[in-house]
C-alpha atoms as a PDB file:
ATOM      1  CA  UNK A   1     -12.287 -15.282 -10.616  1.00  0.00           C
ATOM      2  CA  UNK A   2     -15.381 -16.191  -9.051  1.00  0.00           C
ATOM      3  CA  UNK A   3     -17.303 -15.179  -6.209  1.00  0.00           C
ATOM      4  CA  UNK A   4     -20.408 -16.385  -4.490  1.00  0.00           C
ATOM      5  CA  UNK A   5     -22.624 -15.675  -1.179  1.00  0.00           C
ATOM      6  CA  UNK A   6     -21.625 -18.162   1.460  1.00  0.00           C
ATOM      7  CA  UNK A   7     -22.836 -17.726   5.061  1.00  0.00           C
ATOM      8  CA  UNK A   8     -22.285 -14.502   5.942  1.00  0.00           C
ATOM      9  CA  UNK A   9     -18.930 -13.454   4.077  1.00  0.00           C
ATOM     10  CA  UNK A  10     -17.986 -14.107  -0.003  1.00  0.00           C
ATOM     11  CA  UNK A  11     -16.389 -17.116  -1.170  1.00  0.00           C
ATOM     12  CA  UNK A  12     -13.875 -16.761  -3.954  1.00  0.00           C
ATOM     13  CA  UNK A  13     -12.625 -19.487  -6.220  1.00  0.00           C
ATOM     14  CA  UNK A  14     -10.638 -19.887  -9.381  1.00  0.00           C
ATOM     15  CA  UNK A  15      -8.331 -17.215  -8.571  1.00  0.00           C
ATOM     16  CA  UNK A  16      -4.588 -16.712  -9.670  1.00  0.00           C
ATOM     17  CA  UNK A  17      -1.745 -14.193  -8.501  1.00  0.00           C
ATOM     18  CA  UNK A  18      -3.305 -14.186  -5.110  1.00  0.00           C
ATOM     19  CA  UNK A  19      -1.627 -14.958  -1.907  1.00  0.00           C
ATOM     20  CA  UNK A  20      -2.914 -12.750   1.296  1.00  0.00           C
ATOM     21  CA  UNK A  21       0.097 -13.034   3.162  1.00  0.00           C
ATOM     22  CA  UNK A  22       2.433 -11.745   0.694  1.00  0.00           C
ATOM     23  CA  UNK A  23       0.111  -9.016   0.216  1.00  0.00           C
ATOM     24  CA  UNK A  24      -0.389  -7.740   3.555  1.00  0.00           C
ATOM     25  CA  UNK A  25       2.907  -8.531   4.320  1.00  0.00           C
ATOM     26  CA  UNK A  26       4.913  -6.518   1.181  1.00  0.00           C
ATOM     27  CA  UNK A  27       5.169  -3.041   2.793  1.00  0.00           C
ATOM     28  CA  UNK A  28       2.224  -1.374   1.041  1.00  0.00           C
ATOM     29  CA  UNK A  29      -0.448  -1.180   3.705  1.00  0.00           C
ATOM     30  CA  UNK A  30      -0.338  -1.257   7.948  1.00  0.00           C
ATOM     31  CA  UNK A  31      -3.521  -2.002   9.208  1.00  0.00           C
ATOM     32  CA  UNK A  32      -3.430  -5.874   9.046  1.00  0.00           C
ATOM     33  CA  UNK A  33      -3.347  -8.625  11.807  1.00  0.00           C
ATOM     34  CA  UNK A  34      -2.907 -12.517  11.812  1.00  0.00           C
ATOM     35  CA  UNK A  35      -0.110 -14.813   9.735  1.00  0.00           C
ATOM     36  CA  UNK A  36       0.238 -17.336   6.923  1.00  0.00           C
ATOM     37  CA  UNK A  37      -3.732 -17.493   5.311  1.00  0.00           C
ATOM     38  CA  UNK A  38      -5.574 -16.055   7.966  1.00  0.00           C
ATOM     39  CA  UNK A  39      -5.404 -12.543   8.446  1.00  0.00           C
ATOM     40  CA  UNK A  40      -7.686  -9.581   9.547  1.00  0.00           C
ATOM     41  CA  UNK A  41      -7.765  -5.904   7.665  1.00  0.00           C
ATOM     42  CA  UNK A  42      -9.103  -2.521   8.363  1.00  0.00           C
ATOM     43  CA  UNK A  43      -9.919  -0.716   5.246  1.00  0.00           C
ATOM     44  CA  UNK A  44     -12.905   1.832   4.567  1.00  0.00           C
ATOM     45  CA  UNK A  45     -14.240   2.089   8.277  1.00  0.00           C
ATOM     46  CA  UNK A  46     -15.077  -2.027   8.227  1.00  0.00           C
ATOM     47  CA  UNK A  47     -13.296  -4.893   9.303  1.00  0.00           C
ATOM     48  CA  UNK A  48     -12.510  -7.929   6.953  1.00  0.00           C
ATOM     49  CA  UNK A  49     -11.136 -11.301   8.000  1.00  0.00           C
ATOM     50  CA  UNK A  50      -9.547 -12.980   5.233  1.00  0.00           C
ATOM     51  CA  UNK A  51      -9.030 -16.698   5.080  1.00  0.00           C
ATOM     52  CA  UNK A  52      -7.217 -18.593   2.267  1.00  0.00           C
ATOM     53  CA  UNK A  53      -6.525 -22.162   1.062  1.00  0.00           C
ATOM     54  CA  UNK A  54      -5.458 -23.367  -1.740  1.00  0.00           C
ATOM     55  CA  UNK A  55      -7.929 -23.251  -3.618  1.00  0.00           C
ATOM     56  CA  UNK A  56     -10.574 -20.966  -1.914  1.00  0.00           C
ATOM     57  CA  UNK A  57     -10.845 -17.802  -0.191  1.00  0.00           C
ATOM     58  CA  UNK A  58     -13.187 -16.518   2.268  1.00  0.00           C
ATOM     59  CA  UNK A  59     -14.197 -12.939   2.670  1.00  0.00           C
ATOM     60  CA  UNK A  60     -16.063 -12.281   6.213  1.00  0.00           C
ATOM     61  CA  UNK A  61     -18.447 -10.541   6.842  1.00  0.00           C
ATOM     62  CA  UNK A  62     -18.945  -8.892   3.461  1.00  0.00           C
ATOM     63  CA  UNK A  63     -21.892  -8.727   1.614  1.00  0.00           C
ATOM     64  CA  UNK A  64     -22.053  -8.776  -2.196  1.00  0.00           C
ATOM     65  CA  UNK A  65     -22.871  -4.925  -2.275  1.00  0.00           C
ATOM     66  CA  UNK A  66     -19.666  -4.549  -0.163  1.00  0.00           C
ATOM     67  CA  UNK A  67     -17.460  -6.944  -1.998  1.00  0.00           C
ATOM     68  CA  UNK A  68     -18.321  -5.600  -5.574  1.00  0.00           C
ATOM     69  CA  UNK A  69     -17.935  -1.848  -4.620  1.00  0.00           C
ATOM     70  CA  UNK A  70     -15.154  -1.898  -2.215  1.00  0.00           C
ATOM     71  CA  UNK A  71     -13.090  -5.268  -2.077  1.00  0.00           C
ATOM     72  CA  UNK A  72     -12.583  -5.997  -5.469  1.00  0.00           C
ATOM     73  CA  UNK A  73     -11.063  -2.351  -6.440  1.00  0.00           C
ATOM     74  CA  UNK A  74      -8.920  -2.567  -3.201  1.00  0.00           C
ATOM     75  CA  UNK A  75      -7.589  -5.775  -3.829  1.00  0.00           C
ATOM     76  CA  UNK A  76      -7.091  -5.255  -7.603  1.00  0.00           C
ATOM     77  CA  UNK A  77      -9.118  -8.418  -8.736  1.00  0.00           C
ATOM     78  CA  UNK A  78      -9.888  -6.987 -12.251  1.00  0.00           C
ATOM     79  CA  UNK A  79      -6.242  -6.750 -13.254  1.00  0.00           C
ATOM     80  CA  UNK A  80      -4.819  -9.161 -15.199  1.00  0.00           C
ATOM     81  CA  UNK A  81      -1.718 -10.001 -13.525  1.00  0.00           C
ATOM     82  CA  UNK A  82      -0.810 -13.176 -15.327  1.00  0.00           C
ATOM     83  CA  UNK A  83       0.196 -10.497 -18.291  1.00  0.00           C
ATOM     84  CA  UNK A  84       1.578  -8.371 -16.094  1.00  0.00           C
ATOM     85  CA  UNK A  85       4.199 -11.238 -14.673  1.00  0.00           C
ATOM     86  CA  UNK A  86       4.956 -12.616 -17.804  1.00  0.00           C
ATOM     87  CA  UNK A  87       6.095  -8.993 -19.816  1.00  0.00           C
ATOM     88  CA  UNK A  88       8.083  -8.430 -16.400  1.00  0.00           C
ATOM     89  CA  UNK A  89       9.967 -11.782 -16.231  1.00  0.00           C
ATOM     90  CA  UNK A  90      10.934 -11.751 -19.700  1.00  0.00           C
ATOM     91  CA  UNK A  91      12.682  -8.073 -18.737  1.00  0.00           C
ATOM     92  CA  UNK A  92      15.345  -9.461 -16.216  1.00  0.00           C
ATOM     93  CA  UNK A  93      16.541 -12.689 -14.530  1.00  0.00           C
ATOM     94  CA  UNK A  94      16.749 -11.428 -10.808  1.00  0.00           C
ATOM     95  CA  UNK A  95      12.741 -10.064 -11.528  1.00  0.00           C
ATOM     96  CA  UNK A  96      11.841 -13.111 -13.411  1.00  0.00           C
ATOM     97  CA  UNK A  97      12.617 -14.634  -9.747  1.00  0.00           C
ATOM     98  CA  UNK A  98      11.050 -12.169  -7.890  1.00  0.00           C
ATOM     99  CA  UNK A  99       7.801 -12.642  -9.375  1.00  0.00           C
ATOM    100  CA  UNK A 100       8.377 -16.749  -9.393  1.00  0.00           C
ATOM    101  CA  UNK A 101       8.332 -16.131  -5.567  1.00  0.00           C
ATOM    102  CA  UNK A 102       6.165 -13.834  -4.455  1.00  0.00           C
ATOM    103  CA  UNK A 103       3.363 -13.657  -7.497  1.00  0.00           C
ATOM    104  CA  UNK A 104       0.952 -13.283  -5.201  1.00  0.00           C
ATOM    105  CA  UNK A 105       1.169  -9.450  -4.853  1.00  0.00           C
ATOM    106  CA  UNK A 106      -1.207  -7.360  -5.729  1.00  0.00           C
ATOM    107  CA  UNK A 107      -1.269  -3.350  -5.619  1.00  0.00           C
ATOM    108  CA  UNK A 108      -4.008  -2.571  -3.227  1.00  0.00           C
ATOM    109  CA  UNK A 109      -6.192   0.596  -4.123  1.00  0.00           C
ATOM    110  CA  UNK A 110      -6.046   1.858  -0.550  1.00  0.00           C
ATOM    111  CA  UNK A 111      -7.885   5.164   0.919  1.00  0.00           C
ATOM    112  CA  UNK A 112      -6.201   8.156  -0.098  1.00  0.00           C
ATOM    113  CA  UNK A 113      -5.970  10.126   3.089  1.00  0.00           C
ATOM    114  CA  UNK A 114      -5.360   6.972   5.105  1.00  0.00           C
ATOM    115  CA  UNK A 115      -2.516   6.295   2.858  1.00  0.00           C
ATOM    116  CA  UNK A 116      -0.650   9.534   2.696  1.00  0.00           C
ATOM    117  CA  UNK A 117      -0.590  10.137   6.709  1.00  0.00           C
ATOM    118  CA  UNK A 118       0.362   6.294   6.538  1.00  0.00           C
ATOM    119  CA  UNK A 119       3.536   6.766   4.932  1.00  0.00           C
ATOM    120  CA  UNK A 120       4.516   9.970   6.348  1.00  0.00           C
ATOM    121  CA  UNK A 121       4.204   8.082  10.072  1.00  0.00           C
ATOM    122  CA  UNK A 122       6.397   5.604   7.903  1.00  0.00           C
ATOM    123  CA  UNK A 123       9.376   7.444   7.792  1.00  0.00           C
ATOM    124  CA  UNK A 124      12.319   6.569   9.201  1.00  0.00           C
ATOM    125  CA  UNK A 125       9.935   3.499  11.467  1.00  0.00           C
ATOM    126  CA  UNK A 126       9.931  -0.090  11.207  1.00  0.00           C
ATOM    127  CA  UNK A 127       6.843  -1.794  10.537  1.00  0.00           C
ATOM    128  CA  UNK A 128       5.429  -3.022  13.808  1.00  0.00           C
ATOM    129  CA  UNK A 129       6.018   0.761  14.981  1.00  0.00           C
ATOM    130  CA  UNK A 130       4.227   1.861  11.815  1.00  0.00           C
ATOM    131  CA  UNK A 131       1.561  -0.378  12.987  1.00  0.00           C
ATOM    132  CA  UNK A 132       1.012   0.695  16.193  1.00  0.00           C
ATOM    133  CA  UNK A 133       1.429   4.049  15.789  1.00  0.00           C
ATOM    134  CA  UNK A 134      -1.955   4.265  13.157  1.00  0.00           C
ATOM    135  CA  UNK A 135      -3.080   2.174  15.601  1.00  0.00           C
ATOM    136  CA  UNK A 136      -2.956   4.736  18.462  1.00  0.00           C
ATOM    137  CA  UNK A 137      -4.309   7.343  16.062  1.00  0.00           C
ATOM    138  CA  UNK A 138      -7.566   5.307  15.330  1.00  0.00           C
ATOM    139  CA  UNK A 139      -8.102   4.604  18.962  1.00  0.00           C
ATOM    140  CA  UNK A 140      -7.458   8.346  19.463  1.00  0.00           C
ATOM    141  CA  UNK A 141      -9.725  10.041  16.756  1.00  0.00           C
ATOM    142  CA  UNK A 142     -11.639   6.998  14.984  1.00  0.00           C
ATOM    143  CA  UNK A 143     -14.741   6.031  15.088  1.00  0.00           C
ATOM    144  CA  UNK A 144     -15.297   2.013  16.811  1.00  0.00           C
ATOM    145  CA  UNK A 145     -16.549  -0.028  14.085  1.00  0.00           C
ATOM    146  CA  UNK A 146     -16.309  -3.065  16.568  1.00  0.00           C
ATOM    147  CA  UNK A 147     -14.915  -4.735  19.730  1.00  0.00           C
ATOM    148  CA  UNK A 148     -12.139  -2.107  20.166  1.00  0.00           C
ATOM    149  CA  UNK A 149     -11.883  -1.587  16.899  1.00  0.00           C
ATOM    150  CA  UNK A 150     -11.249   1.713  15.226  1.00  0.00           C
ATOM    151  CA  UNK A 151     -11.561   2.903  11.356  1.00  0.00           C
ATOM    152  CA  UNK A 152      -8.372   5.148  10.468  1.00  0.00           C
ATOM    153  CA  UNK A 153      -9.793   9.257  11.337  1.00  0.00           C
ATOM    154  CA  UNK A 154     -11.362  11.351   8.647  1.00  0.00           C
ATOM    155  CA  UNK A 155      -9.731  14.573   8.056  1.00  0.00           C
ATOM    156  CA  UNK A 156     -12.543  16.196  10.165  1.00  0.00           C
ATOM    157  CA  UNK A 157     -12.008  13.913  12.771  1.00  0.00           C
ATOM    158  CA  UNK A 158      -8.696  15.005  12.468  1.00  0.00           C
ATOM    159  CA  UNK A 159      -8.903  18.640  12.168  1.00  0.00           C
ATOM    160  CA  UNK A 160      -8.547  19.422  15.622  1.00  0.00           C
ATOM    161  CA  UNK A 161      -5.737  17.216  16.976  1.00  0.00           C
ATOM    162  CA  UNK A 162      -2.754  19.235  18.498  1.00  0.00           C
ATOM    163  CA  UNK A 163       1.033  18.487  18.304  1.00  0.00           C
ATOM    164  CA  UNK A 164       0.584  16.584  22.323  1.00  0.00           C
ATOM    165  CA  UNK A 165      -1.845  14.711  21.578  1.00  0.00           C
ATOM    166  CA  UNK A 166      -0.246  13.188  17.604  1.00  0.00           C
ATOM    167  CA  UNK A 167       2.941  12.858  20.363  1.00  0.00           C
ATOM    168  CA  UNK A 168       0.921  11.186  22.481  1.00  0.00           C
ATOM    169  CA  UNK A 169       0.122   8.545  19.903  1.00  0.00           C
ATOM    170  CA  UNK A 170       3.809   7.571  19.397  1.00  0.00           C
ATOM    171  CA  UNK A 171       4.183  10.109  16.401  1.00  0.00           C
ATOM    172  CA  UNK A 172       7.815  11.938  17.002  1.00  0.00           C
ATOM    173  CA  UNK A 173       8.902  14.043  14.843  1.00  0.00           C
ATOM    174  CA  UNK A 174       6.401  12.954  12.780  1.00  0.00           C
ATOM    175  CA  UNK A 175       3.706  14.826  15.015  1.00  0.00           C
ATOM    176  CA  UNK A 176       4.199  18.243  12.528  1.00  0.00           C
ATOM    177  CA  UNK A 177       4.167  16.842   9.436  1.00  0.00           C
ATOM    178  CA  UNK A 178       0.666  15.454   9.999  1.00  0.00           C
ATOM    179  CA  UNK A 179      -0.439  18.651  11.569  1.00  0.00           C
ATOM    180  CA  UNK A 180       0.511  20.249   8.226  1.00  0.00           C
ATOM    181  CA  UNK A 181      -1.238  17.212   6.079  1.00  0.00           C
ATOM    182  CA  UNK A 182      -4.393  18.001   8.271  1.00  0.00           C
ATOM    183  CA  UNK A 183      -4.206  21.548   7.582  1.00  0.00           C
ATOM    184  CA  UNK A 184      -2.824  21.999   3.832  1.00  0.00           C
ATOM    185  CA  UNK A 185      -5.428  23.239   1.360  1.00  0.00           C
ATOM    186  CA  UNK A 186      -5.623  19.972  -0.686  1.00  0.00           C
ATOM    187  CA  UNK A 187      -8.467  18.039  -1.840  1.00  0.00           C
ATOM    188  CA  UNK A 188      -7.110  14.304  -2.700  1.00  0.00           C
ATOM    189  CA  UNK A 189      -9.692  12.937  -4.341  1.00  0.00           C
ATOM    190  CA  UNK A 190      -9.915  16.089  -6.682  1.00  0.00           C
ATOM    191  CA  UNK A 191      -6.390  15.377  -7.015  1.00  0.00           C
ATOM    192  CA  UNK A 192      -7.359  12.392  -9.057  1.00  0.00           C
ATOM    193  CA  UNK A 193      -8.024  14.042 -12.346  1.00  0.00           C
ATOM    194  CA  UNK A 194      -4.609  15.731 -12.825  1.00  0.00           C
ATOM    195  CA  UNK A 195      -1.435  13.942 -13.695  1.00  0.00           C
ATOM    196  CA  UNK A 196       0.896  11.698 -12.062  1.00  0.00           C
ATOM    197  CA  UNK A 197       3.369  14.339 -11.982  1.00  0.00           C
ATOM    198  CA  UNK A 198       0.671  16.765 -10.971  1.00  0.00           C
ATOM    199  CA  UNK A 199      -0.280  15.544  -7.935  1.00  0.00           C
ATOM    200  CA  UNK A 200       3.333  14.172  -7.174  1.00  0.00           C
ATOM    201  CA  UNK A 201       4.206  18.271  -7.253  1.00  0.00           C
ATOM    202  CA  UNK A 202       1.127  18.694  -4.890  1.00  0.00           C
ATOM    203  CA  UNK A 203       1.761  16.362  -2.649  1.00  0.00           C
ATOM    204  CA  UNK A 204       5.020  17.023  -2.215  1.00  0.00           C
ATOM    205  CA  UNK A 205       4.206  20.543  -0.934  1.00  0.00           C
ATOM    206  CA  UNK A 206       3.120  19.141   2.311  1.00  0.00           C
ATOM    207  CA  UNK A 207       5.761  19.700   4.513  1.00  0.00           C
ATOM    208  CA  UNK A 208       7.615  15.602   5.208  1.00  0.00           C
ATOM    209  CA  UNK A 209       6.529  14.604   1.554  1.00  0.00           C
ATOM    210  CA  UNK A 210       9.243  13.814  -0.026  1.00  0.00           C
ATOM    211  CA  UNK A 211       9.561  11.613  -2.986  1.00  0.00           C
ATOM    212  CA  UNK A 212       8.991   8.364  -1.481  1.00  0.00           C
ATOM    213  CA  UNK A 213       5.884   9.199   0.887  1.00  0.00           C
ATOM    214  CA  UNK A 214       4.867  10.993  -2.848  1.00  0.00           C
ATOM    215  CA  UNK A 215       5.082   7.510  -5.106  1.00  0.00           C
ATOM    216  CA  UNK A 216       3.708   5.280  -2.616  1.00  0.00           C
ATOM    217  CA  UNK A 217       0.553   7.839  -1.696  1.00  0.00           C
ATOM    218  CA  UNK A 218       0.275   7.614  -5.859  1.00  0.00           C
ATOM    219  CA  UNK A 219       1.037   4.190  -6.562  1.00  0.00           C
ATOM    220  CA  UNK A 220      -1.087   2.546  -3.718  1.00  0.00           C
ATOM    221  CA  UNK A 221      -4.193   4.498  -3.446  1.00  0.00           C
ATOM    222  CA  UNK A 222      -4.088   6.377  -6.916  1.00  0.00           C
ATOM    223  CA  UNK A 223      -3.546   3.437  -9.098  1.00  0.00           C
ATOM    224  CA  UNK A 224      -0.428   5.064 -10.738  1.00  0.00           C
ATOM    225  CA  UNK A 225       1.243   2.043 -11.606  1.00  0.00           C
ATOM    226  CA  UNK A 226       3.974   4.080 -13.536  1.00  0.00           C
ATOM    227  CA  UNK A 227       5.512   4.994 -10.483  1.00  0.00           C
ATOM    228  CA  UNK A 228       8.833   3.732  -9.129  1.00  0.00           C
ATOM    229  CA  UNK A 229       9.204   4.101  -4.999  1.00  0.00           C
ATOM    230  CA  UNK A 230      12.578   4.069  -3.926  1.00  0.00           C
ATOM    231  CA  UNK A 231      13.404   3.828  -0.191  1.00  0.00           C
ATOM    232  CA  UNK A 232      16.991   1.623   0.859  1.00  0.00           C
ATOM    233  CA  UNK A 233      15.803  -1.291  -0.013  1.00  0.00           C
ATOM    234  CA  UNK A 234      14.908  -0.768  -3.757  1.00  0.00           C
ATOM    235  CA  UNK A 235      17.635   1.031  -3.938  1.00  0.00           C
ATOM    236  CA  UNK A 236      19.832  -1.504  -3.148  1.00  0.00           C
ATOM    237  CA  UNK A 237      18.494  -3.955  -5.337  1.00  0.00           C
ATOM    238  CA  UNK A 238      17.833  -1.771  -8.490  1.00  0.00           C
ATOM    239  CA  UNK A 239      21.856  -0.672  -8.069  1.00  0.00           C
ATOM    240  CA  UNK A 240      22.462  -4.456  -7.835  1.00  0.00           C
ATOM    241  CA  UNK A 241      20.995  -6.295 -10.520  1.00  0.00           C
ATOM    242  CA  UNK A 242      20.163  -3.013 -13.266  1.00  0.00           C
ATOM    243  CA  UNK A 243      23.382  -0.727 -12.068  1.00  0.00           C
ATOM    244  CA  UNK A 244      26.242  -3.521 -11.714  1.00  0.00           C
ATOM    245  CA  UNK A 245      26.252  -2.312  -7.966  1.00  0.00           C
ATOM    246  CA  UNK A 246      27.222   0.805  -8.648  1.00  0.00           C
ATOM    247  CA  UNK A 247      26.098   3.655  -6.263  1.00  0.00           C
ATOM    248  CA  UNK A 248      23.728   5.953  -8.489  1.00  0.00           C
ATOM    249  CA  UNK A 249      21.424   8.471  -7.379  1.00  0.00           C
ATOM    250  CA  UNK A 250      17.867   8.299  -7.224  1.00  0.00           C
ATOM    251  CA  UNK A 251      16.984  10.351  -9.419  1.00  0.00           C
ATOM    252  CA  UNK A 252      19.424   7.590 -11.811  1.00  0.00           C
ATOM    253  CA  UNK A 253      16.548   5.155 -10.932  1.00  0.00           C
ATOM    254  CA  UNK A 254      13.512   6.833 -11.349  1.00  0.00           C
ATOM    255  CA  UNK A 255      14.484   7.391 -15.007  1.00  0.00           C
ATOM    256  CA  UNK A 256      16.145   4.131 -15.648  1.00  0.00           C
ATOM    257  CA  UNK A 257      12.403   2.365 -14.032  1.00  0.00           C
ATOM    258  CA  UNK A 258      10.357   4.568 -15.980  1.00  0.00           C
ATOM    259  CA  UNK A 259      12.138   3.392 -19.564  1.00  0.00           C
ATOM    260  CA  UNK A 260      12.682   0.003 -18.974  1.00  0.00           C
ATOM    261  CA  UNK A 261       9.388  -0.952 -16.879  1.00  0.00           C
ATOM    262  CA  UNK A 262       7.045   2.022 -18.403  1.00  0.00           C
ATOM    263  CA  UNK A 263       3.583   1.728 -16.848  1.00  0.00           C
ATOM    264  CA  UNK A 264       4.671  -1.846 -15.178  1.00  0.00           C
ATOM    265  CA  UNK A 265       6.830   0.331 -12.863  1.00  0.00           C
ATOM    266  CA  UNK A 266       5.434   0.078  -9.653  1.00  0.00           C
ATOM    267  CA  UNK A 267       4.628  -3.653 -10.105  1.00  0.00           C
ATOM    268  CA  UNK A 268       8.311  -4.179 -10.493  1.00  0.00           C
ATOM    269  CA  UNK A 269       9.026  -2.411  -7.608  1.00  0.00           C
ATOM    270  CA  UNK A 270       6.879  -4.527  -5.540  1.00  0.00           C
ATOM    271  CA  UNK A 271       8.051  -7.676  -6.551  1.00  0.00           C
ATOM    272  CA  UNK A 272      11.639  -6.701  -6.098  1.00  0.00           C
ATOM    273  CA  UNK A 273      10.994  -4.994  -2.462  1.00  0.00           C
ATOM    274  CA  UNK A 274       9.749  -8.458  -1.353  1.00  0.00           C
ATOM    275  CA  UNK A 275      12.312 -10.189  -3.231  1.00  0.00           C
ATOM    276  CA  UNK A 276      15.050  -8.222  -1.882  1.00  0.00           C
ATOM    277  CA  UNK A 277      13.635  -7.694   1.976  1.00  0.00           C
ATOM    278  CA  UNK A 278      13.035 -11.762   2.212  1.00  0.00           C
ATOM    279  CA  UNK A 279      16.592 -12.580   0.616  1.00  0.00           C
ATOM    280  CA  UNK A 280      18.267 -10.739   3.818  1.00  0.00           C
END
């Protein structure tokens, strides 16, 4: 990879396993807007458009400050993911696919608070709900970073929204389970020094945490790539191709992922959510 000043954004060149679309598009993150190589993000109170060709990529407006501190840890451009693809293809034939298709991926290293609430509004929502409900939330209790756009809220900003007003934001049921995020006695970036199954336990006090909203909060904004997520669609697709379509419990294949994938885990699992959501 590398990266130079150019105009008033970064441009990025001789790059590998990176395709925007696939991922924005993937299921790990919300706050994205646009389609194919062009696409807009909100991420750490700033805006960042995103344009990509083969060979080039443009990052505006970022400075190099910005792009070193916060772009490259968020979109994982340290990792080597050539290695990573290779030791997962050579574990399965349906993976070896999955990756062949969508190589793209990368884990993004999102905001921790952002990315808890996130998935707990993610629940039992499709995407473009999803979307627009953190949408309504920024608008509600963000700050404007520009043109009617919002950052996702701080917890402070949060700490005094009520049960009508998360309902007014398109919330449901959802509406208590982020009052009790807001409120539970938990400091997440504190978290960070304990272990995976540490602050899986903690999390999971927080009342709609369950084991999904747990592994993607840890695999997508604490970097533990040992983690497995499991919601209907990676179920159905780890019982298909590593189960002989067998109906096994989850619990089945967390264990079965954490032997045969070990700390490759949660790469495998994004491949084969993309593989398996596409194929459909």
């Amino acid at each position: 990879m590398r990266y130079v000043k150019y105009k008033d954004g970064i441009k990025m060149t001789d790059f590998n396993s990176f395709d925007i679309g696939q991922i924005l598009e993937c299921g790990q993150c919300f706050r994205f807007f646009g389609k194919e190589n062009n696409y807009f993000i909100i991420a750490y109170g700033r805006k960042l458009n995103i344009i990509q060709s083969d060979d080039e990529i443009f990052f505006t407006p970022c400075s190099i400050e910005d792009f070193e501190n916060i772009w490259i840890n968020y979109f994982d451009l340290e990792r080597d993911y050539l290695r990573i693809k290779k030791i997962l293809s050579s574990s399965d034939n349906i993976l070896a696919e999955a990756v062949n298709l969508y190589g793209g991926i990368r884990i993004l290293q999102q905001d921790k608070w952002e990315c808890l609430l996130s998935f707990i509004i993610s629940q039992n929502n499709r995407i473009p709900q999803i979307k627009k409900v953190i949408q309504n939330i920024s608008q509600m209790f963000g700050t404007e970073i520009c043109n009617d756009c919002f950052a996702f809220p701080t917890r402070s900003q949060l700490i005094n929204a009520d049960e009508k007003k998360l309902m007014d934001c398109r919330t449901g049921f959802r509406a208590k389970y982020i009052l009790d995020a807001i409120n539970f006695d938990i400091d997440l970036e504190k978290l960070s020094d304990f272990s995976t199954a540490d602050i899986k336990q903690k999390l999971m006090q927080i009342k709609g945490v369950g084991n999904k909203v747990a592994d993607c909060t840890l695999l997508f904004s604490f970097g533990r790539h040992e983690v497995y997520p499991i919601d209907v669609w990676v179920k159905r697709v780890s019982q298909e191709i590593f189960f002989d379509n067998k109906n096994v419990s989850i619990k089945q294949i967390h264990e079965f992922a954490e032997k045969k994938f070990g700390e490759l885990a949660g790469f495998a699992q994004q491949y084969l959510f993309h593989y398996i959501r596409n194929k459909v």
